[in-house]
C-alpha atoms as a PDB file:
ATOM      1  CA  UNK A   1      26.250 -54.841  61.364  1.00  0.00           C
ATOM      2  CA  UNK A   2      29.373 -53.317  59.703  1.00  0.00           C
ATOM      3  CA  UNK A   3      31.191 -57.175  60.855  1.00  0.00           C
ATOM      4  CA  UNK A   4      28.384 -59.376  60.010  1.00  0.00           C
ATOM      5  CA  UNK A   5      30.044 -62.709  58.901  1.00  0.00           C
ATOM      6  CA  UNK A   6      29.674 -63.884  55.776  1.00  0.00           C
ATOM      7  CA  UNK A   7      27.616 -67.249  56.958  1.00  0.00           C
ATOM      8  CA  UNK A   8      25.476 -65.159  58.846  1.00  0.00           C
ATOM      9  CA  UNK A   9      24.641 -62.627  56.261  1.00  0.00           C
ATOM     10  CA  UNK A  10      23.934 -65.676  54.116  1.00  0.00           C
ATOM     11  CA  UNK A  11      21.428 -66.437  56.380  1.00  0.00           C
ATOM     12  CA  UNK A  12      19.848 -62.988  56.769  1.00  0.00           C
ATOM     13  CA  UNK A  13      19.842 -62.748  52.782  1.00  0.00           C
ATOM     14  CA  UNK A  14      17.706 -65.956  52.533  1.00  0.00           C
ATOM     15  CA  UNK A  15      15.235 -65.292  55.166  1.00  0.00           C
ATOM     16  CA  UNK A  16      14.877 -61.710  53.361  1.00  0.00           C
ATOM     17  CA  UNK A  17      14.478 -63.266  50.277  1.00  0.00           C
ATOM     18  CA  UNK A  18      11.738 -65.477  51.214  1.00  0.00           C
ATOM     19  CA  UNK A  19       9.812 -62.707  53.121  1.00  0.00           C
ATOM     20  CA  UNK A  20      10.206 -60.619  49.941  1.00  0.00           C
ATOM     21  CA  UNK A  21       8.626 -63.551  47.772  1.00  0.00           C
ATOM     22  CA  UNK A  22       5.197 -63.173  50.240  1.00  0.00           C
ATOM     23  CA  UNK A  23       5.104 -59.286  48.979  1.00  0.00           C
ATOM     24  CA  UNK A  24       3.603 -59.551  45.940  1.00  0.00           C
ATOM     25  CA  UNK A  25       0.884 -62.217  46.978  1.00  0.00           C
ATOM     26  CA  UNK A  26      -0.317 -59.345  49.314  1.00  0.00           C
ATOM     27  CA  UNK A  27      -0.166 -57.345  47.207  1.00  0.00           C
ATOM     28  CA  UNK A  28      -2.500 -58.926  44.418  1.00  0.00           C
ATOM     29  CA  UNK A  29      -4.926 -59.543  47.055  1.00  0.00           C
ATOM     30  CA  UNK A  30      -4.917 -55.257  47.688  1.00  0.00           C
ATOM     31  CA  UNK A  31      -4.950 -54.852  43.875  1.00  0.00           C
ATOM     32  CA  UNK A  32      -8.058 -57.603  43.573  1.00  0.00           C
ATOM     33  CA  UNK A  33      -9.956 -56.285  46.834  1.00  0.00           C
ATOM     34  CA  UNK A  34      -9.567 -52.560  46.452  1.00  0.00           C
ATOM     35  CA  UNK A  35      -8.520 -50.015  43.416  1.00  0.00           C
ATOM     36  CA  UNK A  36      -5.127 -48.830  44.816  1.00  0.00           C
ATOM     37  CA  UNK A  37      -2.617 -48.498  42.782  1.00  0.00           C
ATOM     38  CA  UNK A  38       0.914 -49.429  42.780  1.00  0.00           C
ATOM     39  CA  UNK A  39       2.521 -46.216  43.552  1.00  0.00           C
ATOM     40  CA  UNK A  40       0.034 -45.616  46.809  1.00  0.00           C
ATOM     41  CA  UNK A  41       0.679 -49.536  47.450  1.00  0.00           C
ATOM     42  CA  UNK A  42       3.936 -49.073  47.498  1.00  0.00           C
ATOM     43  CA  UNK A  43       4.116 -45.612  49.496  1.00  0.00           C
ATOM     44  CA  UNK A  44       1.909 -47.072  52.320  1.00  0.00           C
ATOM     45  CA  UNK A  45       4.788 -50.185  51.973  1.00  0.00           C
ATOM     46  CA  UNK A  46       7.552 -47.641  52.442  1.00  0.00           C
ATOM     47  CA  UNK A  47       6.148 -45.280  55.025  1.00  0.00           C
ATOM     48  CA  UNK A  48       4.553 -47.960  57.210  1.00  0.00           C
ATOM     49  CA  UNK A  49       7.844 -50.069  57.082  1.00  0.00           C
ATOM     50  CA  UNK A  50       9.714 -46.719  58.363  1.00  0.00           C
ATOM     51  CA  UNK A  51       7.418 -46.209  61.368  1.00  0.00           C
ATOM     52  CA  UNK A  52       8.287 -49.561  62.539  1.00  0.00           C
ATOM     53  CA  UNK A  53      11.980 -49.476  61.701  1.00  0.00           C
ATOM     54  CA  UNK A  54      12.153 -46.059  63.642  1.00  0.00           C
ATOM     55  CA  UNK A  55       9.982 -47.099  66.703  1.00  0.00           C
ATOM     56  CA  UNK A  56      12.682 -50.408  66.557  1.00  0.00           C
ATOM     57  CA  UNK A  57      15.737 -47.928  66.545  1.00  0.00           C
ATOM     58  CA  UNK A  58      14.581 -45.782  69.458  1.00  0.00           C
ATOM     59  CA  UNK A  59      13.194 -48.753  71.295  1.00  0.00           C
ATOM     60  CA  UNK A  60      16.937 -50.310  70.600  1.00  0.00           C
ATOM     61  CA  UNK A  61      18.924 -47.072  71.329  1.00  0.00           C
ATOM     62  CA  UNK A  62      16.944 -46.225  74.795  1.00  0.00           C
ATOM     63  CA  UNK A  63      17.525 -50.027  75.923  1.00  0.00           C
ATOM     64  CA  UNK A  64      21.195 -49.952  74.840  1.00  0.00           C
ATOM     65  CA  UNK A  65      22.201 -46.377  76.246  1.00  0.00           C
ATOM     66  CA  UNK A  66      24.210 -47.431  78.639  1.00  0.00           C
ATOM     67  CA  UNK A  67      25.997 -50.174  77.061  1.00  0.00           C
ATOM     68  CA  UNK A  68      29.836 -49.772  76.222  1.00  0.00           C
ATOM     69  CA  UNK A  69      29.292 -52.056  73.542  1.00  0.00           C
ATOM     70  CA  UNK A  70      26.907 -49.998  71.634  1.00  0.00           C
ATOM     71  CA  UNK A  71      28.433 -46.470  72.387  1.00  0.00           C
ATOM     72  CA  UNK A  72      31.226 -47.356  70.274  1.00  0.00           C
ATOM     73  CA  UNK A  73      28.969 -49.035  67.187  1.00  0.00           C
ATOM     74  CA  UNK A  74      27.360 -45.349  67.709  1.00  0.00           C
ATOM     75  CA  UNK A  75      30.999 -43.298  67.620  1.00  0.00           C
ATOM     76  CA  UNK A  76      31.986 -46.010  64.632  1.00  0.00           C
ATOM     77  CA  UNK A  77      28.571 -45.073  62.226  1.00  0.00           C
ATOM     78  CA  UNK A  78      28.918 -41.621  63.393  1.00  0.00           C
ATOM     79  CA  UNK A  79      32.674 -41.160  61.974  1.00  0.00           C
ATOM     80  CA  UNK A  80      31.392 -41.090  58.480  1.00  0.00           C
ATOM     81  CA  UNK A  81      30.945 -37.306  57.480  1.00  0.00           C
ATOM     82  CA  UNK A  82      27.413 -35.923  57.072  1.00  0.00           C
ATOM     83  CA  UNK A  83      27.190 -35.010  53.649  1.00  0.00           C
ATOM     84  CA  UNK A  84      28.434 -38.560  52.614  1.00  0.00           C
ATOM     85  CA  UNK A  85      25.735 -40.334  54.971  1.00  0.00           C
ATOM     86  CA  UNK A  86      22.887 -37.952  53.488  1.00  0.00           C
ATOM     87  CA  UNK A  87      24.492 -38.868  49.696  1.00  0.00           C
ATOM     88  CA  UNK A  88      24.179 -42.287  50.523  1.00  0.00           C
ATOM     89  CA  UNK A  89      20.719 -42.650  52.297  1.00  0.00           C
ATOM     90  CA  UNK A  90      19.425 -40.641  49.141  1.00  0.00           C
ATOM     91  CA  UNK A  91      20.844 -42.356  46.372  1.00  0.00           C
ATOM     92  CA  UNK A  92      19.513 -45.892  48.419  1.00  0.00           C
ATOM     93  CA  UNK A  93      16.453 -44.639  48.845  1.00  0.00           C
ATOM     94  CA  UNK A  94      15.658 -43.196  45.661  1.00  0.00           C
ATOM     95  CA  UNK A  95      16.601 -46.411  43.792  1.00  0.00           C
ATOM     96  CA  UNK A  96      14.708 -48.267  46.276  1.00  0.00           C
ATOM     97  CA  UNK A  97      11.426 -46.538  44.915  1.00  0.00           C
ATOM     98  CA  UNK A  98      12.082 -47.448  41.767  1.00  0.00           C
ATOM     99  CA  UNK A  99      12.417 -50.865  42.542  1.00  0.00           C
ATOM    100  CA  UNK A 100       9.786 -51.198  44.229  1.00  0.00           C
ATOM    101  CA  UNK A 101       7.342 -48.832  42.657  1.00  0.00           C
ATOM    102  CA  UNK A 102       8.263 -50.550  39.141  1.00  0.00           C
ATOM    103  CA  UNK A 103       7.707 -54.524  40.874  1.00  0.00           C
ATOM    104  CA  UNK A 104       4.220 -53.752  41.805  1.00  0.00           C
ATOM    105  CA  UNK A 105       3.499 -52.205  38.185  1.00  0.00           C
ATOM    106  CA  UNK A 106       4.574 -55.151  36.974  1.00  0.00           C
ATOM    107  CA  UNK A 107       2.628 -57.325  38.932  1.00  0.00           C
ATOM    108  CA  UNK A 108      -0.505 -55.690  38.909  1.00  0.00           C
ATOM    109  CA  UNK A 109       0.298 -55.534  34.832  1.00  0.00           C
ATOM    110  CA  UNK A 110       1.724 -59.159  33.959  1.00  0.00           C
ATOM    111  CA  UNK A 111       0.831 -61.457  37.097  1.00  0.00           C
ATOM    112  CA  UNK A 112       2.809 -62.254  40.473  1.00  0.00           C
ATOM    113  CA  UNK A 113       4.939 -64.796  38.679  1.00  0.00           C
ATOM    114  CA  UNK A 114       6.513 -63.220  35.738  1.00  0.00           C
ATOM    115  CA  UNK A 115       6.667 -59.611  37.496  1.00  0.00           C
ATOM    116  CA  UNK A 116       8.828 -61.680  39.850  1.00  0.00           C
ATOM    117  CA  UNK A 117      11.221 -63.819  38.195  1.00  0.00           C
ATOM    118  CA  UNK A 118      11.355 -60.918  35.466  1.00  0.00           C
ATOM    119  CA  UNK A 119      12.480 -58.606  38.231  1.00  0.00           C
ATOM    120  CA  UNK A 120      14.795 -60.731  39.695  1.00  0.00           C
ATOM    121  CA  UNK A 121      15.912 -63.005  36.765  1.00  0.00           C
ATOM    122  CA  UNK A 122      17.146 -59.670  35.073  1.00  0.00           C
ATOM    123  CA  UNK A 123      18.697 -58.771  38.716  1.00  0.00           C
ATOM    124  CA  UNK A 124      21.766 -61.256  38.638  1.00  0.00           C
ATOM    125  CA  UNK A 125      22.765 -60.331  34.849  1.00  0.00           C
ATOM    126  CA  UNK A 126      23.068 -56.000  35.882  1.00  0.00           C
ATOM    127  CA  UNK A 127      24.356 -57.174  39.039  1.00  0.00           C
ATOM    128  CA  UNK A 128      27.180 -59.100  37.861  1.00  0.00           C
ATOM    129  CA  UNK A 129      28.031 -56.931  35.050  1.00  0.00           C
ATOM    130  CA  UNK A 130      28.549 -54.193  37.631  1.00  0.00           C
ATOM    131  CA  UNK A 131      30.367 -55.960  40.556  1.00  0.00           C
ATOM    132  CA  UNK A 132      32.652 -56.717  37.399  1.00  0.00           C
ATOM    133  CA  UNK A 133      33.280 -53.601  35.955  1.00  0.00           C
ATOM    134  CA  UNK A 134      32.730 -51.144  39.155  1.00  0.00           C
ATOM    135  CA  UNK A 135      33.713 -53.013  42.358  1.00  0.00           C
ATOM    136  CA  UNK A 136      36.453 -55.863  40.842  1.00  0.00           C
ATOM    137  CA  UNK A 137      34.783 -58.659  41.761  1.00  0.00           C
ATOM    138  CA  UNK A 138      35.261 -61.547  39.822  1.00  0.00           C
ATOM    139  CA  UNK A 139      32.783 -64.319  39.153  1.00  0.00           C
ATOM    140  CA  UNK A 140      34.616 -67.404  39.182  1.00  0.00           C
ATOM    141  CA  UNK A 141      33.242 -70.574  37.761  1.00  0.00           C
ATOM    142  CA  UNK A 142      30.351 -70.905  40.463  1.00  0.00           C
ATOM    143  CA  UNK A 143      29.217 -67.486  39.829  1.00  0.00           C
ATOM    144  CA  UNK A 144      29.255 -68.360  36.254  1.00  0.00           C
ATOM    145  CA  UNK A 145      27.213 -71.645  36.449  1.00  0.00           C
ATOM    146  CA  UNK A 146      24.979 -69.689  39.229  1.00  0.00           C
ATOM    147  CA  UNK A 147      23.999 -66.601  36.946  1.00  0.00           C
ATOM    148  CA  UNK A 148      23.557 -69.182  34.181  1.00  0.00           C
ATOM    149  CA  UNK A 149      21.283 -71.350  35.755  1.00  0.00           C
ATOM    150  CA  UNK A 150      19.043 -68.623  36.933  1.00  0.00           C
ATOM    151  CA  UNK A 151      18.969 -67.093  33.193  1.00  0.00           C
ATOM    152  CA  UNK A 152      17.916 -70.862  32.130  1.00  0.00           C
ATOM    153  CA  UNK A 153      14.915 -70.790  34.470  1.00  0.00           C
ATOM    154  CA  UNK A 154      13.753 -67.574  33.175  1.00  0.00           C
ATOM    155  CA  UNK A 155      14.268 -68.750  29.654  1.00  0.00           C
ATOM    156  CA  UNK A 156      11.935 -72.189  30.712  1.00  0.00           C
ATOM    157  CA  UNK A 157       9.460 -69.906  32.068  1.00  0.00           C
ATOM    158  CA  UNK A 158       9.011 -68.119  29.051  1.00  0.00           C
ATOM    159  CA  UNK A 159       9.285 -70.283  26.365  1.00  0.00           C
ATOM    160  CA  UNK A 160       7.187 -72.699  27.991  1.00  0.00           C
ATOM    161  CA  UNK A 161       4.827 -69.959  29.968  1.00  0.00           C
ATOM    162  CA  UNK A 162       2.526 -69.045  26.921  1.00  0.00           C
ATOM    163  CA  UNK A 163       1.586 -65.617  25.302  1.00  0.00           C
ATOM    164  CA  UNK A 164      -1.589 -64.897  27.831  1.00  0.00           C
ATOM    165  CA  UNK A 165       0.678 -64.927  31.001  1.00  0.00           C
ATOM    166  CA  UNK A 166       3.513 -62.320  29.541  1.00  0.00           C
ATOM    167  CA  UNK A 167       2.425 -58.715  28.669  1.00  0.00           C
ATOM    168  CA  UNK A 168       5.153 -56.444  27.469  1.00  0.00           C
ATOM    169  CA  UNK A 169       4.355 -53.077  29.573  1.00  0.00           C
ATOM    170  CA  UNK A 170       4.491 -55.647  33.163  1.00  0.00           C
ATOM    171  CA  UNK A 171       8.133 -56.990  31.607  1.00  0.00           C
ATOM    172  CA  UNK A 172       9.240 -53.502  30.580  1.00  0.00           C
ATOM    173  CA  UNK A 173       8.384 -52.504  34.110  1.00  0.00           C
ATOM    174  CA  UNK A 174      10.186 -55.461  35.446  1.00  0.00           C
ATOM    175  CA  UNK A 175      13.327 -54.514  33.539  1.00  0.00           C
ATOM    176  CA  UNK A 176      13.234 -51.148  35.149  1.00  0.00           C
ATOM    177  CA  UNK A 177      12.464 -52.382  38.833  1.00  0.00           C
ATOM    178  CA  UNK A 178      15.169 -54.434  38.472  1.00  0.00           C
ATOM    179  CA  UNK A 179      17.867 -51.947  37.067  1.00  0.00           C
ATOM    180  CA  UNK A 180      16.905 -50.064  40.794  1.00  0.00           C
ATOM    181  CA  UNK A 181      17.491 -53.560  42.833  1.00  0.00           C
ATOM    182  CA  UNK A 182      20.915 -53.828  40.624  1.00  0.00           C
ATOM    183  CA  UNK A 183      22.204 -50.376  41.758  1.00  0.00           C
ATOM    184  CA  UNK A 184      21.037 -50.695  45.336  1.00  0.00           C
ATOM    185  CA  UNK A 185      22.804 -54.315  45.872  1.00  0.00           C
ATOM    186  CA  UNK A 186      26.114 -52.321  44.145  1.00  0.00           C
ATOM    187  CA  UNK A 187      25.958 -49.153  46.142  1.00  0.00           C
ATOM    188  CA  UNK A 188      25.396 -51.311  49.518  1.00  0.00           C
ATOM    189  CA  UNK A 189      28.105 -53.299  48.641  1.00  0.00           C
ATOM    190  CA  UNK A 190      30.288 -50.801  47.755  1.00  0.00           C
ATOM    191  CA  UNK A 191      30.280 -48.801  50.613  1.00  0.00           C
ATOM    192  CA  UNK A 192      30.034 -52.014  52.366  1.00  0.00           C
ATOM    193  CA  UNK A 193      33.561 -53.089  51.989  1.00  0.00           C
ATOM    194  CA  UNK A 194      35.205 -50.619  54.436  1.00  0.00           C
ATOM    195  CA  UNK A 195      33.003 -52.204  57.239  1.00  0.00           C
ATOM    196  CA  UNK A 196      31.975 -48.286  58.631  1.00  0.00           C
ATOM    197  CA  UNK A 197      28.560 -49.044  56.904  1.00  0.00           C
ATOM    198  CA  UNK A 198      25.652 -48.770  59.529  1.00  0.00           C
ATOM    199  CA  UNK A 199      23.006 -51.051  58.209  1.00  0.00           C
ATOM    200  CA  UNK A 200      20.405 -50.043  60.466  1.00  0.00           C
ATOM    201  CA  UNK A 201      20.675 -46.094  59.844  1.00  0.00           C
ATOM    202  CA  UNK A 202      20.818 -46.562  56.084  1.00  0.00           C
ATOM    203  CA  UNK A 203      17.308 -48.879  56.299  1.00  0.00           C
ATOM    204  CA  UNK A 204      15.274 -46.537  57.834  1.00  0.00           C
ATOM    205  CA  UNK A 205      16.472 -42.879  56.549  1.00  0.00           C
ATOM    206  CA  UNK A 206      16.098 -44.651  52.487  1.00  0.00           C
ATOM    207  CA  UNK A 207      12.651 -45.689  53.380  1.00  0.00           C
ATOM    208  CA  UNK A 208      11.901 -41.948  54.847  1.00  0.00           C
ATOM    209  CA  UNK A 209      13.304 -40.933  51.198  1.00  0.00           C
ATOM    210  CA  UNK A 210      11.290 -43.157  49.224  1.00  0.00           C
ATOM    211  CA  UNK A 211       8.058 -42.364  51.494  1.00  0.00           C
ATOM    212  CA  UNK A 212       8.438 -38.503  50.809  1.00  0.00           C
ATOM    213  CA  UNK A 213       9.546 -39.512  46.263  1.00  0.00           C
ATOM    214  CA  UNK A 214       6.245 -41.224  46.121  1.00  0.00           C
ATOM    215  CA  UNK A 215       3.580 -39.356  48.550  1.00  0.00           C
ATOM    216  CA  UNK A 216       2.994 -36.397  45.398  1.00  0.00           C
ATOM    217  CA  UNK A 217       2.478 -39.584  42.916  1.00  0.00           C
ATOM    218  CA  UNK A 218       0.800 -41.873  45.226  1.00  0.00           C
ATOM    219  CA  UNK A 219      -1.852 -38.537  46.190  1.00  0.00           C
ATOM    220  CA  UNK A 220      -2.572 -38.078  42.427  1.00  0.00           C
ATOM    221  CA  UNK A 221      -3.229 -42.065  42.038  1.00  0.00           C
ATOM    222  CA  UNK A 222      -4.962 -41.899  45.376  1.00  0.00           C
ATOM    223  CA  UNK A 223      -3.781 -42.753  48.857  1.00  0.00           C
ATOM    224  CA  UNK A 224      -7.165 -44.127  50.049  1.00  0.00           C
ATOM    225  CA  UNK A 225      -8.596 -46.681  48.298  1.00  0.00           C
ATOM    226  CA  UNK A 226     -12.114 -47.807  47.952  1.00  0.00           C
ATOM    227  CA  UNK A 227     -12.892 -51.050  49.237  1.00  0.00           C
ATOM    228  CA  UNK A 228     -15.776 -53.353  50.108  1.00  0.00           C
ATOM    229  CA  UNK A 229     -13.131 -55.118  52.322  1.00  0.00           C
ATOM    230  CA  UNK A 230     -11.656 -52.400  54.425  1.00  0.00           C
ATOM    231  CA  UNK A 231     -10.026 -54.808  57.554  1.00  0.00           C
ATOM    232  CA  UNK A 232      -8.415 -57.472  54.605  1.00  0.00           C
ATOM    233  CA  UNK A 233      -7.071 -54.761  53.101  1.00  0.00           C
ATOM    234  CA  UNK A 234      -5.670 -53.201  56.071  1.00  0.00           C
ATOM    235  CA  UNK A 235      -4.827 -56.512  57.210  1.00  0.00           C
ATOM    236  CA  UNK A 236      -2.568 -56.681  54.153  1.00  0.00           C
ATOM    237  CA  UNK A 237      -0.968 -53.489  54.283  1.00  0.00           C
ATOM    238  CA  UNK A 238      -0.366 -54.225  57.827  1.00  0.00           C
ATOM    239  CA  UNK A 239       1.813 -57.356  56.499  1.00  0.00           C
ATOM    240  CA  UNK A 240       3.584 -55.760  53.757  1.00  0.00           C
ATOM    241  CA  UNK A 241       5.076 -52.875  55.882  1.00  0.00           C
ATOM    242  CA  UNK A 242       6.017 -55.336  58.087  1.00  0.00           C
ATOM    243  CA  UNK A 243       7.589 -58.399  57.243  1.00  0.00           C
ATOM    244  CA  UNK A 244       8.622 -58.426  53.372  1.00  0.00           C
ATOM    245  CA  UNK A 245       9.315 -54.257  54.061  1.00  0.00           C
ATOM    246  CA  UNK A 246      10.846 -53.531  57.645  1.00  0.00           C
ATOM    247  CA  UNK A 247      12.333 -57.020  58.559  1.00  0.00           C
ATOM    248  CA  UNK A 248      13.337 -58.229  55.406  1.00  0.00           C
ATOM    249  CA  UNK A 249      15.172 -54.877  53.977  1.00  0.00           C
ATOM    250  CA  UNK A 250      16.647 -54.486  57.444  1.00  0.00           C
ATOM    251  CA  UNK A 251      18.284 -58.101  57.048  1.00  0.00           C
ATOM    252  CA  UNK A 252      19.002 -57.472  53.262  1.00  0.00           C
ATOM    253  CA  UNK A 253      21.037 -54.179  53.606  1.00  0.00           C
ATOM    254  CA  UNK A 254      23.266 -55.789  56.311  1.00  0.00           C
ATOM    255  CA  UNK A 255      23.417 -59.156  54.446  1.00  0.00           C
ATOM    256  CA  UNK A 256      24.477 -56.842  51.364  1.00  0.00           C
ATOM    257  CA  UNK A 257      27.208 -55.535  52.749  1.00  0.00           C
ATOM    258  CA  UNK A 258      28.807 -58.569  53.788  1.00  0.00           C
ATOM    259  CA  UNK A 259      28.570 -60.666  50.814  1.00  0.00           C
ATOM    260  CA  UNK A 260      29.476 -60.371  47.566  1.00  0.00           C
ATOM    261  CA  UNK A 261      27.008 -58.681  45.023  1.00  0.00           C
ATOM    262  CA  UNK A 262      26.788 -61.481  42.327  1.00  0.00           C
ATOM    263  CA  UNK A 263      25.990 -64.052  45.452  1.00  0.00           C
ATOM    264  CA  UNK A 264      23.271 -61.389  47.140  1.00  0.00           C
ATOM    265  CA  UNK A 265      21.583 -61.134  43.704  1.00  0.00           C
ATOM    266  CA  UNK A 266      21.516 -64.838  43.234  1.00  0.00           C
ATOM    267  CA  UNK A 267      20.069 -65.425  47.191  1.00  0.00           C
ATOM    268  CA  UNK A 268      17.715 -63.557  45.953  1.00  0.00           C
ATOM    269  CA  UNK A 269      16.377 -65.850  43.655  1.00  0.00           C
ATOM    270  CA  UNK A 270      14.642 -67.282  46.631  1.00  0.00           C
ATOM    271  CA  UNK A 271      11.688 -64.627  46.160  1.00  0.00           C
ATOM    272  CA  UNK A 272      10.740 -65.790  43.149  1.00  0.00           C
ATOM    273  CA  UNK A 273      10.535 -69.800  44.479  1.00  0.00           C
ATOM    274  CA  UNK A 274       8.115 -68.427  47.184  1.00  0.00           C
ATOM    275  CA  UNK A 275       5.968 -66.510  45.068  1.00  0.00           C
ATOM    276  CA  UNK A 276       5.647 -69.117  42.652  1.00  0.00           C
ATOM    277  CA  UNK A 277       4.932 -71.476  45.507  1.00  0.00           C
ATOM    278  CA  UNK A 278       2.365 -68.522  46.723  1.00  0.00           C
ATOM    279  CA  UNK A 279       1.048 -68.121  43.276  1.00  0.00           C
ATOM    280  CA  UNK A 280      -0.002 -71.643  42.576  1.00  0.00           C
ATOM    281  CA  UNK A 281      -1.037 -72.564  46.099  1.00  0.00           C
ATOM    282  CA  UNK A 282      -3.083 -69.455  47.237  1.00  0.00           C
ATOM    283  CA  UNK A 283      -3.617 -67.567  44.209  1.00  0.00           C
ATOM    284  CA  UNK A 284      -5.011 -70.290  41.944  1.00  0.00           C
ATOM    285  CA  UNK A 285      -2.442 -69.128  39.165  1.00  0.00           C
ATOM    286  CA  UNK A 286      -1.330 -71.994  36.312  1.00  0.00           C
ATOM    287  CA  UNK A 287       1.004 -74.188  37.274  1.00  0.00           C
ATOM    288  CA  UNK A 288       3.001 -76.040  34.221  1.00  0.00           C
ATOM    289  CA  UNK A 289       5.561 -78.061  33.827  1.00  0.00           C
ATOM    290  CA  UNK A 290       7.698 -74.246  32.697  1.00  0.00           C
ATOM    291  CA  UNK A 291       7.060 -72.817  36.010  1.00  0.00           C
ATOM    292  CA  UNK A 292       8.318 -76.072  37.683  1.00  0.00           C
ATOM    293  CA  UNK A 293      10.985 -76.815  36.119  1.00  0.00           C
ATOM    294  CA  UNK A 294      12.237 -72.660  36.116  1.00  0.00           C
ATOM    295  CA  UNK A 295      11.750 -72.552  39.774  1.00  0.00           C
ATOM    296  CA  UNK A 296      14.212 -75.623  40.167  1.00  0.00           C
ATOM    297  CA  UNK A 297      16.754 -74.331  37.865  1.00  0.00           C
ATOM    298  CA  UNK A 298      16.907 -70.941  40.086  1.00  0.00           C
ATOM    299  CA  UNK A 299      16.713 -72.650  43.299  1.00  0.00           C
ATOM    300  CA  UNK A 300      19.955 -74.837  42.382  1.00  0.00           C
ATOM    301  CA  UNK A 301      21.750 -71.337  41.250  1.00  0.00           C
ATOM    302  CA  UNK A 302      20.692 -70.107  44.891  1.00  0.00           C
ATOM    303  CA  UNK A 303      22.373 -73.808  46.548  1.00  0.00           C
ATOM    304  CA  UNK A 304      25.495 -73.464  44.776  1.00  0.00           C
ATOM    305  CA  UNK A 305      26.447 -70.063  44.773  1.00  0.00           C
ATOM    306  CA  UNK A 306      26.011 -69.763  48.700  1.00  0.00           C
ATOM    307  CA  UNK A 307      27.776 -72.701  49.576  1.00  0.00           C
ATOM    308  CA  UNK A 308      30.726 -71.384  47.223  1.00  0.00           C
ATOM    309  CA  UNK A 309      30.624 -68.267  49.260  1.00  0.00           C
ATOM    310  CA  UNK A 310      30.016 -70.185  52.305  1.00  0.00           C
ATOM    311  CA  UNK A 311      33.508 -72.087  51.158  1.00  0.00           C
ATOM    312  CA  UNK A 312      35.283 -68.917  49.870  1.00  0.00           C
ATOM    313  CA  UNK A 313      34.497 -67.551  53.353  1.00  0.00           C
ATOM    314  CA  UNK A 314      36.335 -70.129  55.102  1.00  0.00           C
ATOM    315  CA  UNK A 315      39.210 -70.645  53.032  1.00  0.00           C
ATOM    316  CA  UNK A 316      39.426 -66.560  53.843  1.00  0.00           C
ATOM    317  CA  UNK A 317      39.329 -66.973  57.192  1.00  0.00           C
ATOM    318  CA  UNK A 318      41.645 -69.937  57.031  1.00  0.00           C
ATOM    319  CA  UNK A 319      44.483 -68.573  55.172  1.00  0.00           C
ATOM    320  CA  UNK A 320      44.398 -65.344  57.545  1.00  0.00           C
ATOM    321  CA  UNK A 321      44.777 -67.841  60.313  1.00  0.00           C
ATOM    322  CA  UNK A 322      48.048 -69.643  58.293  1.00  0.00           C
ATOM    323  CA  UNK A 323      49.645 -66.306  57.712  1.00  0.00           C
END
């Protein structure tokens, strides 16, 4: 993944971003069908997207063992010294349970909705802050425009959301899920730019970390939850550790590293747009005229900043090609 083009990774970021918007409309249907909590929710998320992300590696390594190809994308992730792989898969992981351990507080405290475009309405703001400051990058005028449009569609949503649908603990929670998304885009971007990064490996080891952070907090909250709905809830589970956990993070970390942070974070917005579609259409949550117009506002910021990107790409590739 460590060449990924920056039109592809585009791509994977969107389809990873819309997967991640069906995450928390499973997971209000395990909060409203069972009495798990968020921290066993999102244990059972992490561990059962690791099992599949590890049966996909094997499966992929025994298929490709013979391939030329493959031995040296093995010898080029390899090269990177032990202790620094370790350093990294920890530090991803561990902000990775925060993020997601704090999102499903906040939904299961302040609704699908406003957990979400809290989370990831506060996302672009941290994130662009630090690709300023710790990795150089500049915004530019379409970064600008992009980060402001998405902080005017969280401002709609709340002035125009009402009191009842905002509770301070589920934004506070919000806030702190997504200071973890901020420093996981950073870090995978960061280590990113040399192109040694091996997407794949760093996906399934941070999951393995977050699974063994949250199994002595998810046993105290319970792992096993009661139920008069056992195979929906299952079902569910199922669906979370599978598409908006093992697909969609293994398509976001090697999006990440290809494209620049400020543009992953506003990609992103996408989640929110299909969990407020989600919300309204399967949930039976309000929708107002706040919510619509909010969810337009981010999905322009998501428009213009990757076809900016798309464009920066190109003029990139086309001045290498000059020279």
């Amino acid at each position: 993944m460590s060449g990924l083009s920056v039109g592809r990774g585009l791509a994977y970021l969107g389809i990873a971003g819309a997967a991640w918007g069906t995450a928390g409309a499973a997971a209000s249907l395990v909060f409203s069908d069972s009495d798990m909590g968020p921290v066993a929710l999102s244990f059972w998320r992490c561990a059962g997207g690791f099992l599949l992300l590890l049966v996909v590696r094997l499966l992929r390594a025994h298929r490709a063992a013979a391939s030329v190809r493959t031995e040296r994308t093995e010898r080029v992730a390899v090269s990177l010294p032990r202790r620094s792989r370790v350093l990294r898969i920890t530090v991803t992981g561990v902000a990775l349970a925060v993020f997601q351990t704090a999102y499903f507080a906040a939904v299961e405290a302040t609704g699908l909705a406003v957990g979400t475009v809290v989370t990831l309405g506060a996302g672009p703001v941290l994130i662009a802050l630090g690709a300023r400051f710790a990795l150089g990058e500049r915004l530019g005028l379409g970064g600008i425009c992009a980060v402001g449009g998405a902080l005017a569609g969280l401002a709609v949503l709340f002035v125009g959301g009402g009191d009842a649908a905002v509770r301070p603990w589920g934004v506070a929670f919000a806030l702190v899920s997504a200071a973890g998304y901020a420093l996981m885009t950073l870090l995978t971007r960061w280590w990113g730019r040399d192109g040694g990064t091996d997407a794949s490996d760093t996906t399934v080891w941070a999951f393995a970390v977050v699974s063994l952070c949250l199994l002595p907090l998810a046993a105290v909250e319970g792992l096993v939850p009661h139920t008069a709905e056992p195979a929906r809830v299952l079902g569910c589970l199922v669906y979370i550790a599978a598409v908006p956990t093992a697909l969609a993070y293994a398509l976001y970390f090697a999006g990440a590293a290809a494209v620049r942070s400020a543009t992953v974070s506003v990609i992103m917005l996408l989640e929110p747009v299909s969990a407020a579609i989600i919300a309204v259409t399967l949930l039976g949550e309000e929708l107002n005229t706040a919510t619509v117009a909010g969810t337009l506002l981010m999905l322009a910021a998501v428009t213009g900043l990757a076809g900016a990107e798309a464009r920066a790409a190109r003029g990139r590739r086309g001045g290498v090609g000059a020279g």
